[in-house]
Protein backbone atom coordinates (compact mmCIF):
# COMPACT_ATOMS: atom_id res chain seq x y z
CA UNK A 1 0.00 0.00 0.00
CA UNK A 2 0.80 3.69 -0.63
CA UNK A 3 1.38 5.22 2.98
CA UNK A 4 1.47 8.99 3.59
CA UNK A 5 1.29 11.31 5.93
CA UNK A 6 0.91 14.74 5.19
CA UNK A 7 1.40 18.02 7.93
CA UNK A 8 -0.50 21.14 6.93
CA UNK A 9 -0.46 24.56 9.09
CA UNK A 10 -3.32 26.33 8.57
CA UNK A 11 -3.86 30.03 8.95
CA UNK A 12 -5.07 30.54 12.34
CA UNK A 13 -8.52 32.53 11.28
CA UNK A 14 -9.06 29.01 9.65
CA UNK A 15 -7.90 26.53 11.94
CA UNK A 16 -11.59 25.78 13.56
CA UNK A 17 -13.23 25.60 10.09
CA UNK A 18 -10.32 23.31 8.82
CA UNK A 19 -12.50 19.99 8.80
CA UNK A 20 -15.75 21.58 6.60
CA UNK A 21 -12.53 23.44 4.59
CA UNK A 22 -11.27 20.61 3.55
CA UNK A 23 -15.09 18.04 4.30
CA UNK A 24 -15.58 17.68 0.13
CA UNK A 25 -12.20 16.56 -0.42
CA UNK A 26 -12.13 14.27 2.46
CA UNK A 27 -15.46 12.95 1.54
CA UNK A 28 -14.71 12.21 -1.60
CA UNK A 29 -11.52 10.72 -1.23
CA UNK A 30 -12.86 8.40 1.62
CA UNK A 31 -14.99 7.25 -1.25
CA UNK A 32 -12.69 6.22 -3.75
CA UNK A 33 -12.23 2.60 -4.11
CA UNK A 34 -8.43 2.37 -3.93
CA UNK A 35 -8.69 4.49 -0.98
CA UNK A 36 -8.29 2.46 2.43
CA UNK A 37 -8.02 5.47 5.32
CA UNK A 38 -7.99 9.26 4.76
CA UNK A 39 -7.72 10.71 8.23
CA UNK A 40 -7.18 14.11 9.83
CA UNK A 41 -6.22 14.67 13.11
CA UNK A 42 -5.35 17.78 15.08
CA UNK A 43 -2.26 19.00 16.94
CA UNK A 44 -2.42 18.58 20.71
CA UNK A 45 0.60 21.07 20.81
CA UNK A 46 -0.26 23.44 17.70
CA UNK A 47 -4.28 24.12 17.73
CA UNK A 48 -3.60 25.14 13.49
CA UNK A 49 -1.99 21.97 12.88
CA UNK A 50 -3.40 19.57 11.37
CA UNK A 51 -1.89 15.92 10.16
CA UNK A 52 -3.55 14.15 7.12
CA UNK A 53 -2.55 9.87 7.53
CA UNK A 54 -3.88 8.30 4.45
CA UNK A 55 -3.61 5.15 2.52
CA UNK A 56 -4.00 3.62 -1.16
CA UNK A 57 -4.13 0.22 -2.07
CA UNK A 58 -1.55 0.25 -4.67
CA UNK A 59 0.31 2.68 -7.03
CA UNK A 60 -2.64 2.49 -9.59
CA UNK A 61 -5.10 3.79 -6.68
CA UNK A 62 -2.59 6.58 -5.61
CA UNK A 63 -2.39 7.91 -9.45
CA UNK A 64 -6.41 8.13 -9.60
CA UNK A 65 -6.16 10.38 -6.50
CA UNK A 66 -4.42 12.53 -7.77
CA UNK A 67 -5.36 13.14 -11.29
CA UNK A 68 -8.94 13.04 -9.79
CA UNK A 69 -11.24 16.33 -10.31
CA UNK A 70 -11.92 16.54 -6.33
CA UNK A 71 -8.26 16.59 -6.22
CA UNK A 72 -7.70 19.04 -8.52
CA UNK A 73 -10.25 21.32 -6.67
CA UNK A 74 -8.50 20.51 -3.82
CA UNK A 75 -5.31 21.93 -5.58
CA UNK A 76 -7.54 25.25 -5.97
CA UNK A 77 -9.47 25.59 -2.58
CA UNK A 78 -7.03 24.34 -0.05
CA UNK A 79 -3.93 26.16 -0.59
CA UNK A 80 -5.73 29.79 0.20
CA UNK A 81 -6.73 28.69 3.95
CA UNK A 82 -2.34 27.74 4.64
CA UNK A 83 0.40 29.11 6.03
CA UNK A 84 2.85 27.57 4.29
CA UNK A 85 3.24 24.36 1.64
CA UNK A 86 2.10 20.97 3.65
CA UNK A 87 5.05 18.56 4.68
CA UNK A 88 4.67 15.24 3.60
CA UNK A 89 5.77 11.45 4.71
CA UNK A 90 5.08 9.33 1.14
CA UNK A 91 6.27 5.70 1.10
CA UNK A 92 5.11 2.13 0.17
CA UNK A 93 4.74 -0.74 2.54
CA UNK A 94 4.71 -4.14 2.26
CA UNK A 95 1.11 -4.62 4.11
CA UNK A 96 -2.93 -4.02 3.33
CA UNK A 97 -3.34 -2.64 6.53
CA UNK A 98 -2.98 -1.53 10.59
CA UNK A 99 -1.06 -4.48 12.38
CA UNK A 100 -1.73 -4.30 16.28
CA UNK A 101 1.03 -2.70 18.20
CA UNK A 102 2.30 -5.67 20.30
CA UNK A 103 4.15 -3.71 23.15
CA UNK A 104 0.77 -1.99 24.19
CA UNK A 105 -1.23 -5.40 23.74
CA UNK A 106 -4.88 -5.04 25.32
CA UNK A 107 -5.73 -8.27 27.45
């Protein structure tokens, strides 16, 4: 799978509106079938940071997220509500999925 992690600051007259900001484009790529996670979380330390972990079944479904038209709008829409360019993590892993974290195992 396709594995990245992405870090975007947001302006901070935007940061409390950053999830509808950004809703269509998560929706939408939460609904593409190569798609397996598209998460955002926020900063405990930085209240306009905000840290995008998402995942793509294989090369093929990574290439139709990005030349998709809610992607391309994203490209448009997005970049006006930042600080500065996102910071990205991008890298391929030999797995389909979450494996359990065995030094924090749950009995």
């Amino acid at each position: 799978m396709i594995f990245i992690t992405a870090k975007f600051q947001v302006l901070p007259e935007h940061a409390d509106q950053w999830p509808e900001i950004a809703g269509d484009f998560t929706r939408a790529t939460r609904a593409e079938p190569g798609c397996l996670w598209f998460d955002w979380s926020r900063s405990v330390d930085d209240p306009t940071e905000y840290v995008l972990v998402e995942a793509f079944r294989d090369d093929e479904a990574g290439a139709a997220h990005v030349q998709s038209a809610h992607f391309r709008a994203a490209q448009q829409k997005l970049p006006h509500h930042l600080a500065r360019t996102p910071r990205i993590v991008n890298t391929t892993v030999d797995q389909d999925g979450w494996s359990e974290l065995g030094e924090m195992a749950v009995e």
